[in-house]
C-alpha atoms as a PDB file:
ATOM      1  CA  UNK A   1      37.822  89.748 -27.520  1.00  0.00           C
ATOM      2  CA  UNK A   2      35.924  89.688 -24.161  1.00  0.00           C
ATOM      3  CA  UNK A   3      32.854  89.240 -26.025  1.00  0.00           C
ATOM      4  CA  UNK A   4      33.808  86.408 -28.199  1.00  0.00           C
ATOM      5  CA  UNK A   5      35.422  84.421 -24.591  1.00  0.00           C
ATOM      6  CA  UNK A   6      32.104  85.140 -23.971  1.00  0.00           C
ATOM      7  CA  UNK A   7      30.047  83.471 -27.021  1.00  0.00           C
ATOM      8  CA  UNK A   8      32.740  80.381 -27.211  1.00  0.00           C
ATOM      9  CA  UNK A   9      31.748  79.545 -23.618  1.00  0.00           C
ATOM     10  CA  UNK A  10      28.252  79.380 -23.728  1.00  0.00           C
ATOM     11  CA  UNK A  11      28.593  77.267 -26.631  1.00  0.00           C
ATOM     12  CA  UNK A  12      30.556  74.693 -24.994  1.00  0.00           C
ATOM     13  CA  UNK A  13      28.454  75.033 -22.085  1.00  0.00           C
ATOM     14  CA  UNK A  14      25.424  74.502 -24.064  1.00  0.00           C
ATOM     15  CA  UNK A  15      27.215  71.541 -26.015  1.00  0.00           C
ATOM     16  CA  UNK A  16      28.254  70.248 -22.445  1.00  0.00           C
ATOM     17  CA  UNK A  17      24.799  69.920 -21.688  1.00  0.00           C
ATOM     18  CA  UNK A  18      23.579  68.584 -24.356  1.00  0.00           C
ATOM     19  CA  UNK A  19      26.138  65.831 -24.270  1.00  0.00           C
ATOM     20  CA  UNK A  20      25.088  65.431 -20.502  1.00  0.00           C
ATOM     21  CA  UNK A  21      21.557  64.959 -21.264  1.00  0.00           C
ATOM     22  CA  UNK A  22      22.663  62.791 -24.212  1.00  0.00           C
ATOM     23  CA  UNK A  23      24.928  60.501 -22.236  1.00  0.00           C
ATOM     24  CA  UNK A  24      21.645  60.556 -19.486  1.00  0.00           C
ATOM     25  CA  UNK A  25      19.533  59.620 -22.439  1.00  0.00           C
ATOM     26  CA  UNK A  26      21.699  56.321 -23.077  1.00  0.00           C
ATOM     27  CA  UNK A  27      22.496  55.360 -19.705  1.00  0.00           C
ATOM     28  CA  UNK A  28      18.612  55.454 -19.390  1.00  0.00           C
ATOM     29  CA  UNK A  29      17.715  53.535 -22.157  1.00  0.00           C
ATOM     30  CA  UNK A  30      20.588  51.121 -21.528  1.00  0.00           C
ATOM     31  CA  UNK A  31      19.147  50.691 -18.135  1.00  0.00           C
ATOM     32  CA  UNK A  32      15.612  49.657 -19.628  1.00  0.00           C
ATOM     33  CA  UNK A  33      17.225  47.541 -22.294  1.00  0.00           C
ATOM     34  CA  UNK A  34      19.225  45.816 -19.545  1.00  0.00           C
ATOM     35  CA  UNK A  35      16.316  45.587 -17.291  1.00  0.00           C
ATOM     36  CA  UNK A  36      13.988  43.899 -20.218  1.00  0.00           C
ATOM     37  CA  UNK A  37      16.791  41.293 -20.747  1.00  0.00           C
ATOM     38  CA  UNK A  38      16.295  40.138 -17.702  1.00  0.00           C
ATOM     39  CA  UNK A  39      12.695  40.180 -17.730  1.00  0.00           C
ATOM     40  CA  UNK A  40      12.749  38.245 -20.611  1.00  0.00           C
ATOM     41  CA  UNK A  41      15.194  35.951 -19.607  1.00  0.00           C
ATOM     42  CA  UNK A  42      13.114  35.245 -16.317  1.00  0.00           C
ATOM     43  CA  UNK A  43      10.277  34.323 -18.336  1.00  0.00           C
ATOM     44  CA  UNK A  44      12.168  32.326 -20.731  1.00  0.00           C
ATOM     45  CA  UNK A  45      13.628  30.001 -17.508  1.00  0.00           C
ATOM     46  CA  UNK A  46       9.944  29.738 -15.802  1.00  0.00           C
ATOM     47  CA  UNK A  47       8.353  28.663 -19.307  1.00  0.00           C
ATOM     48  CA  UNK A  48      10.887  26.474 -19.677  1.00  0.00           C
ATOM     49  CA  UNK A  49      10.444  25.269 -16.428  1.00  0.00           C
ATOM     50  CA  UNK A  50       6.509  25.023 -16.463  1.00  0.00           C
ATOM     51  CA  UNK A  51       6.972  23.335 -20.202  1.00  0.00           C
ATOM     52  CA  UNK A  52       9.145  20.495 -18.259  1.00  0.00           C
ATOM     53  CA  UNK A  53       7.427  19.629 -15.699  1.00  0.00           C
ATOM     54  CA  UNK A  54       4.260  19.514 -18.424  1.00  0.00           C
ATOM     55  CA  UNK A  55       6.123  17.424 -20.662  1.00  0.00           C
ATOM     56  CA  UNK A  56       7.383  14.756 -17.881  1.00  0.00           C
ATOM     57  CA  UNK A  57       3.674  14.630 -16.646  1.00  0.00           C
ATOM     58  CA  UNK A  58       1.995  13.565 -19.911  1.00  0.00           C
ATOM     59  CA  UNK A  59       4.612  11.674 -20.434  1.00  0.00           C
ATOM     60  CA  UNK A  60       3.801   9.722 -16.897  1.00  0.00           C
ATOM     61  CA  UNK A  61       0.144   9.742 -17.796  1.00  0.00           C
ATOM     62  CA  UNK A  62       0.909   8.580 -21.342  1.00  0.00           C
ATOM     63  CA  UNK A  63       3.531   5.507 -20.570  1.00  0.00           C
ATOM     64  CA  UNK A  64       1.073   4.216 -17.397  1.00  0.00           C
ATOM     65  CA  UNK A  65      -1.517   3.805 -19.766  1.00  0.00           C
ATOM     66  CA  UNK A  66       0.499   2.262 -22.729  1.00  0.00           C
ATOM     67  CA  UNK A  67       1.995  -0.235 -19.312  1.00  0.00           C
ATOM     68  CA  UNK A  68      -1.737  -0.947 -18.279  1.00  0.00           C
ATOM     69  CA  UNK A  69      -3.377  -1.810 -21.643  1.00  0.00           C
ATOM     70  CA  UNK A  70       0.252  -3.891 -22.735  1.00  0.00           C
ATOM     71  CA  UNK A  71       1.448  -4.582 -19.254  1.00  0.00           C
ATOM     72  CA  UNK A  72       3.591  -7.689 -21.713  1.00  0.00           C
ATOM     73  CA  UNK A  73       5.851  -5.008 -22.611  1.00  0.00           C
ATOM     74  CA  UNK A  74       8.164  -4.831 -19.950  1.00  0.00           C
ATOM     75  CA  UNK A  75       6.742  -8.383 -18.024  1.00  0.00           C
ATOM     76  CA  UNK A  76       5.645 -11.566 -20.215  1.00  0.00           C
ATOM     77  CA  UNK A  77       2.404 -12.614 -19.398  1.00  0.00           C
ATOM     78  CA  UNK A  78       2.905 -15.712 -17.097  1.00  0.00           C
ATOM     79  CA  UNK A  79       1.363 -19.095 -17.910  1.00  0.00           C
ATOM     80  CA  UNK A  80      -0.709 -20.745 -15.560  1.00  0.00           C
ATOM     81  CA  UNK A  81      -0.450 -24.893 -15.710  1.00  0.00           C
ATOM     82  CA  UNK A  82      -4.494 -24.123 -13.875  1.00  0.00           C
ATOM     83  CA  UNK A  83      -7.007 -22.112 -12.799  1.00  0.00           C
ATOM     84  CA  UNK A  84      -8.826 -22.575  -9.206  1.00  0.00           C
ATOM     85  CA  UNK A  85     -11.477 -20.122  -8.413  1.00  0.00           C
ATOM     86  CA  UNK A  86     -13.813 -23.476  -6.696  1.00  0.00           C
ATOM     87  CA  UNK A  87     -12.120 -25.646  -4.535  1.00  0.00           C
ATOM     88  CA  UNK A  88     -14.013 -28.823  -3.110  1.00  0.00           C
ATOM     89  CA  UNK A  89     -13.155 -29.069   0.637  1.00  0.00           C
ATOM     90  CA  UNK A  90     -12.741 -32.545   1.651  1.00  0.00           C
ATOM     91  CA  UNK A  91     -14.410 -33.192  -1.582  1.00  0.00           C
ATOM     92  CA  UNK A  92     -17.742 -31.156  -0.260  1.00  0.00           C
ATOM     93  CA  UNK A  93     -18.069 -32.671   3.548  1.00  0.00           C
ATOM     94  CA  UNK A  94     -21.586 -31.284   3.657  1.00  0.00           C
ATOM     95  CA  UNK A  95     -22.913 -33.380   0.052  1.00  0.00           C
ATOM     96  CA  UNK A  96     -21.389 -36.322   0.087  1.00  0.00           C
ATOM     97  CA  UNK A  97     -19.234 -38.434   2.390  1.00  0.00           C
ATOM     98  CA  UNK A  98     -16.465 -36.667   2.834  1.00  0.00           C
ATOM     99  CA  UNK A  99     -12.806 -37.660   1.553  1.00  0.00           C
ATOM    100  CA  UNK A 100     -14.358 -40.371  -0.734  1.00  0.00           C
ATOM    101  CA  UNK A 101     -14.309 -41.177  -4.315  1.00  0.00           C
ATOM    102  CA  UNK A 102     -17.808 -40.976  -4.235  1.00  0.00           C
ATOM    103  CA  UNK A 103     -17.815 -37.326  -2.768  1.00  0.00           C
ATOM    104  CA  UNK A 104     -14.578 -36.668  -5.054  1.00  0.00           C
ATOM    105  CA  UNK A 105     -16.577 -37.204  -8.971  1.00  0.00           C
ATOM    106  CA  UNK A 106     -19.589 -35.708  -7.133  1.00  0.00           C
ATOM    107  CA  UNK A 107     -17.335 -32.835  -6.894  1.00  0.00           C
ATOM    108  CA  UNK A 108     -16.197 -32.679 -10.573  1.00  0.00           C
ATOM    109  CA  UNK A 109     -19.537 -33.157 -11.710  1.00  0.00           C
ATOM    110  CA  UNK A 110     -20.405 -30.238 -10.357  1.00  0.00           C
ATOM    111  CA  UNK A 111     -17.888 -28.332 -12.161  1.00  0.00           C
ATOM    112  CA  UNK A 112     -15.042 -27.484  -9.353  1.00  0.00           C
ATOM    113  CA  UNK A 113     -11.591 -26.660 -10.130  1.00  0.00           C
ATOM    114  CA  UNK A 114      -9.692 -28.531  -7.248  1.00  0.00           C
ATOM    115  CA  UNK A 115     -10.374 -31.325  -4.712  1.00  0.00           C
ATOM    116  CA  UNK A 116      -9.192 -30.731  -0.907  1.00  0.00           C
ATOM    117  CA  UNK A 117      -8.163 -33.886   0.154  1.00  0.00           C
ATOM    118  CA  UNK A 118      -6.568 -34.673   3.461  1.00  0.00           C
ATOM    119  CA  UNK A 119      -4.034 -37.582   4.051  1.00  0.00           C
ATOM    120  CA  UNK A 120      -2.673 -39.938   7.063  1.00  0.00           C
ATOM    121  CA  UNK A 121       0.372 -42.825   7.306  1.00  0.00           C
ATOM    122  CA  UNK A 122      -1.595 -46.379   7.847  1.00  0.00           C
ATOM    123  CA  UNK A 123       0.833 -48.811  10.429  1.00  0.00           C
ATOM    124  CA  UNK A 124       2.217 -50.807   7.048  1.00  0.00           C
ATOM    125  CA  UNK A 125       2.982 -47.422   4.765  1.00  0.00           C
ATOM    126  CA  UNK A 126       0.166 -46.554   2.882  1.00  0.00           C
ATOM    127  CA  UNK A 127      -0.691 -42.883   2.017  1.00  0.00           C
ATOM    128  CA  UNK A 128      -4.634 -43.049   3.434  1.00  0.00           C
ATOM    129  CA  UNK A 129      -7.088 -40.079   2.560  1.00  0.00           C
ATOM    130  CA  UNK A 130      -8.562 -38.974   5.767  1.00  0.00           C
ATOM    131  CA  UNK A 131      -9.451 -35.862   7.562  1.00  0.00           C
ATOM    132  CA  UNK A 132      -9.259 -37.389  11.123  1.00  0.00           C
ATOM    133  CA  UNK A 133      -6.052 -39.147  12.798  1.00  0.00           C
ATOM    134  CA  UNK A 134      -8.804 -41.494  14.485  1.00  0.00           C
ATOM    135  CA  UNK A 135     -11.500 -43.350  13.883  1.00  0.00           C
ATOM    136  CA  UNK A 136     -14.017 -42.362  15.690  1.00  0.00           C
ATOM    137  CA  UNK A 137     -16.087 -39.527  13.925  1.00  0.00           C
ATOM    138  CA  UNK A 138     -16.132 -41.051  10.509  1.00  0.00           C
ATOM    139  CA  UNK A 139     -16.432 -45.038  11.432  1.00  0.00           C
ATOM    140  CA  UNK A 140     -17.071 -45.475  15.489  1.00  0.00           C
ATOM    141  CA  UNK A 141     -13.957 -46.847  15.982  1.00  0.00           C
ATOM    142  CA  UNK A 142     -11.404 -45.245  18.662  1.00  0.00           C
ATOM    143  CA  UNK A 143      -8.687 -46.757  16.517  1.00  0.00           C
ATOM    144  CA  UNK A 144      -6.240 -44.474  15.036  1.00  0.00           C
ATOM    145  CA  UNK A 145      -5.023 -44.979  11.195  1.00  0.00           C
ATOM    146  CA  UNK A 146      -1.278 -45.361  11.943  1.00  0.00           C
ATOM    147  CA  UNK A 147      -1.985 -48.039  14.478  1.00  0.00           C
ATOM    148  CA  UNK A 148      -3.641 -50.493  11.797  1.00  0.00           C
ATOM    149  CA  UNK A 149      -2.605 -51.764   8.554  1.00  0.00           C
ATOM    150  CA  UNK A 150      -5.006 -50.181   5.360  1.00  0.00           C
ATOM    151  CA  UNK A 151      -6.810 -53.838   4.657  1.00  0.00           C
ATOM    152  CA  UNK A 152      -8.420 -53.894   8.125  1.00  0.00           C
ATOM    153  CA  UNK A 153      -9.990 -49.949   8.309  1.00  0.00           C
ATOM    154  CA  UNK A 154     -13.353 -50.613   8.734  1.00  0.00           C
ATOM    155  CA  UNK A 155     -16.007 -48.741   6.271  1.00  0.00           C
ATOM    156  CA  UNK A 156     -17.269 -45.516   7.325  1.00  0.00           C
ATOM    157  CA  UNK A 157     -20.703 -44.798   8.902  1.00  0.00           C
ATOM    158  CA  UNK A 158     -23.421 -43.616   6.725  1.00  0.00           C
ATOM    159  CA  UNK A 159     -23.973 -40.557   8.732  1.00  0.00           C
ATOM    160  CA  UNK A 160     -20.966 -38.125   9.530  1.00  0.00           C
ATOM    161  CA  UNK A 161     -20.935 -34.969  11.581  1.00  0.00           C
ATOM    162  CA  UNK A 162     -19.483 -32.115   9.549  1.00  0.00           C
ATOM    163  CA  UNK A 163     -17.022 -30.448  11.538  1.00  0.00           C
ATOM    164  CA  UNK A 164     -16.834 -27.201   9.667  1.00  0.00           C
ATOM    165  CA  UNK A 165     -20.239 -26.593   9.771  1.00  0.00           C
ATOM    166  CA  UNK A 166     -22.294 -27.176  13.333  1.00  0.00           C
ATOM    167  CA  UNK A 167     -24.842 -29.508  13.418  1.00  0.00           C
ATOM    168  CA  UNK A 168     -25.356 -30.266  10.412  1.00  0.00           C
ATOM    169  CA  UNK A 169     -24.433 -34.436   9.538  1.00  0.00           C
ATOM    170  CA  UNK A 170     -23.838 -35.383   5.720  1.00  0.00           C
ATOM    171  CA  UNK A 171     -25.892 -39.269   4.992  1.00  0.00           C
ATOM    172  CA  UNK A 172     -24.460 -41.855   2.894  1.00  0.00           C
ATOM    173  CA  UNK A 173     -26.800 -41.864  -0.478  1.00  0.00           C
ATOM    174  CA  UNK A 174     -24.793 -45.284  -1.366  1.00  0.00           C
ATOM    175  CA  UNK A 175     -22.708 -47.896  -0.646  1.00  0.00           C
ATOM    176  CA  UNK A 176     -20.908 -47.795   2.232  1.00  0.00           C
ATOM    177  CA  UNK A 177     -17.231 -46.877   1.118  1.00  0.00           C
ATOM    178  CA  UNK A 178     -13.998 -47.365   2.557  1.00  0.00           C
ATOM    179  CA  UNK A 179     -11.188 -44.730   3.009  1.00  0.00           C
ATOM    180  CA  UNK A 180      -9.446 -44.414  -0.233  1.00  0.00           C
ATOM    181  CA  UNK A 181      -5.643 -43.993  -0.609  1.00  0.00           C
ATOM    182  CA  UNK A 182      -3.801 -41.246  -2.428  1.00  0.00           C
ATOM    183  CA  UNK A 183      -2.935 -43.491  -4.888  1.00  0.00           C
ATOM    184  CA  UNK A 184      -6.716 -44.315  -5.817  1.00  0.00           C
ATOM    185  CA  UNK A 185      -7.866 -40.680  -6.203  1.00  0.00           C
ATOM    186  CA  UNK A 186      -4.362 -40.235  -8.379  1.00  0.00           C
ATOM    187  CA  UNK A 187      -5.535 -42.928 -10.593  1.00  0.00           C
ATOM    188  CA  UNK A 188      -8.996 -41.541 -10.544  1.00  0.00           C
ATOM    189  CA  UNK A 189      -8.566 -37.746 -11.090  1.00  0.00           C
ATOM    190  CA  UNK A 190      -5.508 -37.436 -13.337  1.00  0.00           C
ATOM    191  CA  UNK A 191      -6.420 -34.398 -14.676  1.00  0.00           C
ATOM    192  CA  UNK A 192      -7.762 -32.373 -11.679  1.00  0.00           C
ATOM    193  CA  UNK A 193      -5.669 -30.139  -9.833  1.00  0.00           C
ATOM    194  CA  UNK A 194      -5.984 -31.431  -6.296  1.00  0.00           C
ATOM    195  CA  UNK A 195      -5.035 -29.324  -3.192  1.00  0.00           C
ATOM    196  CA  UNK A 196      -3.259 -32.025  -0.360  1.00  0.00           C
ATOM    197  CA  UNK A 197      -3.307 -31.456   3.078  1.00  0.00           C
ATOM    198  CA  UNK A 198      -0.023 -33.811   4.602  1.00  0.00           C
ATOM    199  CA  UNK A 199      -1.417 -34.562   7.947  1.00  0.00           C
ATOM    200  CA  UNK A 200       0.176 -35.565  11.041  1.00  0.00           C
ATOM    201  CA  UNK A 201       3.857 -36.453  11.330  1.00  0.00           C
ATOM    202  CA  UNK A 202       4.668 -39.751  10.945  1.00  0.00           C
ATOM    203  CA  UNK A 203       8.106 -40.663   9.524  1.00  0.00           C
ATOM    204  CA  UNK A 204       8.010 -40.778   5.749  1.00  0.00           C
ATOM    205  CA  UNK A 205       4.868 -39.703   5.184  1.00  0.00           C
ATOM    206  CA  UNK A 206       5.815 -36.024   3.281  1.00  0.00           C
ATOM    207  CA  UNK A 207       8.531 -38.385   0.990  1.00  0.00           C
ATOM    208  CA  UNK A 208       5.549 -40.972   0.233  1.00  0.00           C
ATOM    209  CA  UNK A 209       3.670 -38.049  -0.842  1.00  0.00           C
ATOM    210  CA  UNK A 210       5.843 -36.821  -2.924  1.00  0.00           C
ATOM    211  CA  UNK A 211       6.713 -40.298  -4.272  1.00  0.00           C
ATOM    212  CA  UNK A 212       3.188 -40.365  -5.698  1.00  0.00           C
ATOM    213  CA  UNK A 213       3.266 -36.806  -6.997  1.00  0.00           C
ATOM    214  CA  UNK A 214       6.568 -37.657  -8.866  1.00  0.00           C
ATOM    215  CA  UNK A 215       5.182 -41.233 -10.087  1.00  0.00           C
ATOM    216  CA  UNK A 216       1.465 -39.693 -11.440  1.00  0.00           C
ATOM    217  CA  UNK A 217       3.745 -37.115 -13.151  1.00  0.00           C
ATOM    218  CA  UNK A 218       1.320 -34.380 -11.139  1.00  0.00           C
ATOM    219  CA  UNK A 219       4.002 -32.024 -10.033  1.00  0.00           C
ATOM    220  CA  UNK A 220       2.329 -29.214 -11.717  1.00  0.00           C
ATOM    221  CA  UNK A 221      -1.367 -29.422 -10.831  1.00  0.00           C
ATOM    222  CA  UNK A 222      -0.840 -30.676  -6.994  1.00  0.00           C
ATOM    223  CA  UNK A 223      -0.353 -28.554  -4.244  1.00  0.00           C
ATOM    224  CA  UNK A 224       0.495 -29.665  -0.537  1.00  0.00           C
ATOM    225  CA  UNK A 225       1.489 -28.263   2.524  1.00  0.00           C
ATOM    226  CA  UNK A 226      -0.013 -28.286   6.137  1.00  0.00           C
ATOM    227  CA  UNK A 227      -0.730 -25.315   8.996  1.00  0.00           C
ATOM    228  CA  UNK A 228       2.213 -26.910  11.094  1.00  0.00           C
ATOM    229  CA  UNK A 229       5.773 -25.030   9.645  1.00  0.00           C
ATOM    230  CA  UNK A 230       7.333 -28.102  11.089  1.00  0.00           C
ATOM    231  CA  UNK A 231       5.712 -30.303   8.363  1.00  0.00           C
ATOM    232  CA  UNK A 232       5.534 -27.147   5.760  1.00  0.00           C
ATOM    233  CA  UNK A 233       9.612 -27.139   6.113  1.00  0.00           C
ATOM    234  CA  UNK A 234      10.046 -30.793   5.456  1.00  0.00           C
ATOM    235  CA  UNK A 235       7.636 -30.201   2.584  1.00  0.00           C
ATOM    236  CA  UNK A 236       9.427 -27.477   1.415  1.00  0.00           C
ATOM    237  CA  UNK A 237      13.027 -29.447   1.558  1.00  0.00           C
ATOM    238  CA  UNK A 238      11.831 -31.965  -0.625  1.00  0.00           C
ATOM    239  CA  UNK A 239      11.501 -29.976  -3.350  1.00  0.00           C
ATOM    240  CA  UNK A 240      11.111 -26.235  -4.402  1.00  0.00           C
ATOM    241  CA  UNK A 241       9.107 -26.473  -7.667  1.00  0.00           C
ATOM    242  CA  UNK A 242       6.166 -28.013  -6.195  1.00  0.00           C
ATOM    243  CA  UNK A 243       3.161 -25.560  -5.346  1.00  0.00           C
ATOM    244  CA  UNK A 244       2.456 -25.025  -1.685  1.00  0.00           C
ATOM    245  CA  UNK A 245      -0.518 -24.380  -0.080  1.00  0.00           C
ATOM    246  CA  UNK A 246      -1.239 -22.036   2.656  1.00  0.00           C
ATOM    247  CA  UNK A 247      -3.871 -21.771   5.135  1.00  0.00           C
ATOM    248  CA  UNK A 248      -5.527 -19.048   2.748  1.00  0.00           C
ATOM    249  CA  UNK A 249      -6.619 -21.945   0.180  1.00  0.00           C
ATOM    250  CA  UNK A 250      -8.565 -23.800   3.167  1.00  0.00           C
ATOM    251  CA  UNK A 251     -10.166 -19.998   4.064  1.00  0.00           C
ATOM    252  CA  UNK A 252     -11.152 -19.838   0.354  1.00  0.00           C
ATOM    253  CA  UNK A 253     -12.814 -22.632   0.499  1.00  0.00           C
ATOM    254  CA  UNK A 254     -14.471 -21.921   3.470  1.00  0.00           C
ATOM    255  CA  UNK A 255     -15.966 -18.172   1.986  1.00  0.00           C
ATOM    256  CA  UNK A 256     -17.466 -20.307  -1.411  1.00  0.00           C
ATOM    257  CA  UNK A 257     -19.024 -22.519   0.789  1.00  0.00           C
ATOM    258  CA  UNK A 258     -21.233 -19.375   2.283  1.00  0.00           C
ATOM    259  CA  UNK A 259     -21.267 -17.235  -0.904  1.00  0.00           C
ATOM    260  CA  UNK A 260     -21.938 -19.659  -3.481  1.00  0.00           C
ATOM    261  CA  UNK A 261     -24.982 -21.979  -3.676  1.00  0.00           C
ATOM    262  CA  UNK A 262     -23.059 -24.073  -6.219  1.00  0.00           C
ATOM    263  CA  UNK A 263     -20.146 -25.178  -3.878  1.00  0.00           C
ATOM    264  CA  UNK A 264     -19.859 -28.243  -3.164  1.00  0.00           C
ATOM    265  CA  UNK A 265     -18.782 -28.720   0.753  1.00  0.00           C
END
């Protein structure tokens, strides 16, 4: 009897064991299952992660360039009543005689894309193309426009100083001309985009200006405005479809005039 307690125990001793080191065994590999899980699920999140911020990359890259070669996918291409990349200041002061119809198709001839023109209010209303408020540079006189009527302007000299450009004096290669009025140069350019400069600030000179605009039906290839913000405003109240010019367009002008043999100042 003692010896079969005996036998019976260290069976269930060694099946005790067994089952220990079997239940170890598990646990263990439980443990290294559990622990590759979340191995794997780590680098499952930081490939999906790395794919992601791939994907919304090329996609950037992709899109910019589809934007840059159509950019009229998302914004219609705008169209342009002109293009001005030669602008004739004064009509080119340094050629011809400046603000004259002479200096003016001397201009277009030469193939420029806009005439600078300057304008004044003469004593009985009439929209005069001039640089100057006086007389005196362009035709000796120490007159000033608004003080006389347009008939009795005299003619200008045949030699003018050009202001823009020290000591150097433009000759007359013609007649002697007269001061034109807006209305002439309207009548003789129809076609050209012409850049005014509303000088001075006589009363109704910015609505006589745009009288003529309206009337040559030029409200889309004329652009006026003046450095004063006073005369820019009034400009501006007038009407809000017309194209304004800042002092940029005068600057321009100035940088063809050094950089480009073919300008015509």
């Amino acid at each position: 009897m003692r010896r079969f307690l005996i036998s019976m125990t260290k069976q269930i001793s060694k099946r005790h064991g067994l089952w220990r080191s079997s239940n170890h065994k598990c646990l263990k590999q439980s443990s290294e299952s559990s622990a590759g899980s979340r191995v794997k699920m780590s680098l499952s999140a930081g490939a999906i992660a790395g794919y992601s911020i791939l994907g919304a990359f090329v996609g950037y890259v992709v899109t910019s360039v589809i934007f840059l070669k159509c950019p009229g996918i998302l914004h219609k291409k705008k169209k342009r009543d002109f293009v001005c990349a030669h602008i004739s200041h004064r009509g080119g002061a340094a050629e011809r005689i400046e603000n004259t119809l002479t200096a003016y198709h001397h201009a277009v001839e030469m193939g420029t894309q806009m005439l600078e023109i300057d304008v004044h209010f003469s004593k009985d209303k009439k929209v005069v193309v001039s640089h100057d408020e006086d007389l005196q540079r362009v035709a000796g006189s120490e007159q000033r426009i608004c003080d006389c009527d347009y008939e009795d302007l005299p003619l200008l000299k045949d030699e003018i100083n050009v202001t823009f450009y020290g000591g150097v004096t433009c000759q007359n290669k013609g007649n002697q001309e007269k001061m034109p009025t807006l209305e002439q140069v309207f009548l003789e350019f129809p076609n050209i985009p012409i850049n005014v400069d509303v000088k001075g600030e006589s009363e109704g000179l910015c609505e006589a200006v745009h009288s003529l605009i309206k009337q040559f039906k030029r409200e889309k290839i004329t652009v006026w405005g003046n450095f004063r913000s006073t005369t820019t405003e009034k400009l501006y109240k007038l009407v809000i479809f017309l194209y304004f010019v800042f002092c940029e367009l005068i600057l321009l002008a100035f940088v063809f005039f050094k950089n480009s043999a073919k300008t015509t100042f």
